[in-house]
Protein backbone atom coordinates (compact mmCIF):
# COMPACT_ATOMS: atom_id res chain seq x y z
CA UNK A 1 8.44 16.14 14.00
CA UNK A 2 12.20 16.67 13.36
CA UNK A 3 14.02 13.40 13.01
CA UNK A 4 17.16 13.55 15.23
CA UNK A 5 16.04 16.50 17.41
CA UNK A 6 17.31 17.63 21.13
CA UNK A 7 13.91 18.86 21.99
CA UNK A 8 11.73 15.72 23.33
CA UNK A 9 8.36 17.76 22.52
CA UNK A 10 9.57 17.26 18.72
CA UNK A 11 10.04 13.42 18.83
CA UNK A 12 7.13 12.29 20.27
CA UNK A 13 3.37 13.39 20.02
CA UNK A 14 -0.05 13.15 22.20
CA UNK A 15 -3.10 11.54 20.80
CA UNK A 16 -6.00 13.35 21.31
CA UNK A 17 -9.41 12.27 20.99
CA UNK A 18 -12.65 11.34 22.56
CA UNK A 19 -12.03 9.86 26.61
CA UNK A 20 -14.00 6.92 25.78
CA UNK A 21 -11.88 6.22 22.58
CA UNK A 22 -8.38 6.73 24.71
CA UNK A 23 -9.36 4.87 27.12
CA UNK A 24 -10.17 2.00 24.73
CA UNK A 25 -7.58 2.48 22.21
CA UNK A 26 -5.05 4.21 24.55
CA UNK A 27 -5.22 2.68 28.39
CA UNK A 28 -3.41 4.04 31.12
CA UNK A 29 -3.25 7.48 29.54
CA UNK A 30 -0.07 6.30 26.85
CA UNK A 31 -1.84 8.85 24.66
CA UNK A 32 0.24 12.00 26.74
CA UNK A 33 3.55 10.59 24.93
CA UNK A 34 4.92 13.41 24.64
CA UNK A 35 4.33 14.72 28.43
CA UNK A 36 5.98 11.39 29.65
CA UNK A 37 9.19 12.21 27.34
CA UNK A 38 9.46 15.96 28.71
CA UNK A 39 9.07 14.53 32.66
CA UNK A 40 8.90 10.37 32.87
CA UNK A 41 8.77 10.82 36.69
CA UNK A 42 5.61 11.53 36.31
CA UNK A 43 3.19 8.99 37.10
CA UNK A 44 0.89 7.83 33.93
CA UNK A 45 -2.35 9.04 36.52
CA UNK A 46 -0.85 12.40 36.53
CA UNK A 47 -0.25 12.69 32.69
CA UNK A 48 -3.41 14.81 32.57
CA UNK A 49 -2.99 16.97 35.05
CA UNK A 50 0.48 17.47 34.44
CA UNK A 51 -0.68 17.99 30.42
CA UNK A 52 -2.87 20.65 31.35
CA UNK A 53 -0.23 22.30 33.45
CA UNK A 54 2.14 22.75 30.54
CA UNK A 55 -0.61 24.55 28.44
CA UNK A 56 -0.83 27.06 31.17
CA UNK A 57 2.67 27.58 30.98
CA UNK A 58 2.72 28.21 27.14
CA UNK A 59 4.51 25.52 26.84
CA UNK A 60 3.80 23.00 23.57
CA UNK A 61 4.15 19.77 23.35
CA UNK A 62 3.30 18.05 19.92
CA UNK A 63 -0.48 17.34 19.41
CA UNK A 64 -2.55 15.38 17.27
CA UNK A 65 -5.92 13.71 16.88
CA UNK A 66 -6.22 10.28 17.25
CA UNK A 67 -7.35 9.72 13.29
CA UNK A 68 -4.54 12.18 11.78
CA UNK A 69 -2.08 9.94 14.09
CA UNK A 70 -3.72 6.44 12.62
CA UNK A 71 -3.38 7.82 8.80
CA UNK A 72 0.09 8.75 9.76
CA UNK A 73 0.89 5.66 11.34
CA UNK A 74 -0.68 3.55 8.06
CA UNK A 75 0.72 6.01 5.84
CA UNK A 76 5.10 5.06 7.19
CA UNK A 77 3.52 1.38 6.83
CA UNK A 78 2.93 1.42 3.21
């Protein structure tokens, strides 16, 4: 990520990881951050879909498993 950055696919990230685990951990499908940033009209049911869209298009959006994410996450709290 790039503090400060114009791009929103820079400043936030999806959590990947298992559907039983996002659903869980992540409800309501908060783990496509970083599709919600780059089109919040888009309902959270749609995330997906609309995820799976962009990859088709070549177009990235900042990824990253669920554990890498927690260490991260622990890591800014220490």
């Amino acid at each position: 990520p790039i503090q400060n950055a114009q791009s929103p696919e820079l400043l936030s990230r999806s959590i990947r990881g298992p559907k039983w685990l996002m659903s869980i951990v992540l409800p309501l499908d908060i783990n496509f951050h970083a599709e919600h940033h780059l089109d919040s009209s888009v309902p959270h049911y749609w995330l997906k879909t609309y995820a799976e869209d962009l990859e088709k298009k070549a177009k990235p959006v900042w990824k990253e498993g669920y554990f890498m994410a927690l260490k991260a996450l622990f890591k800014k709290a220490i």
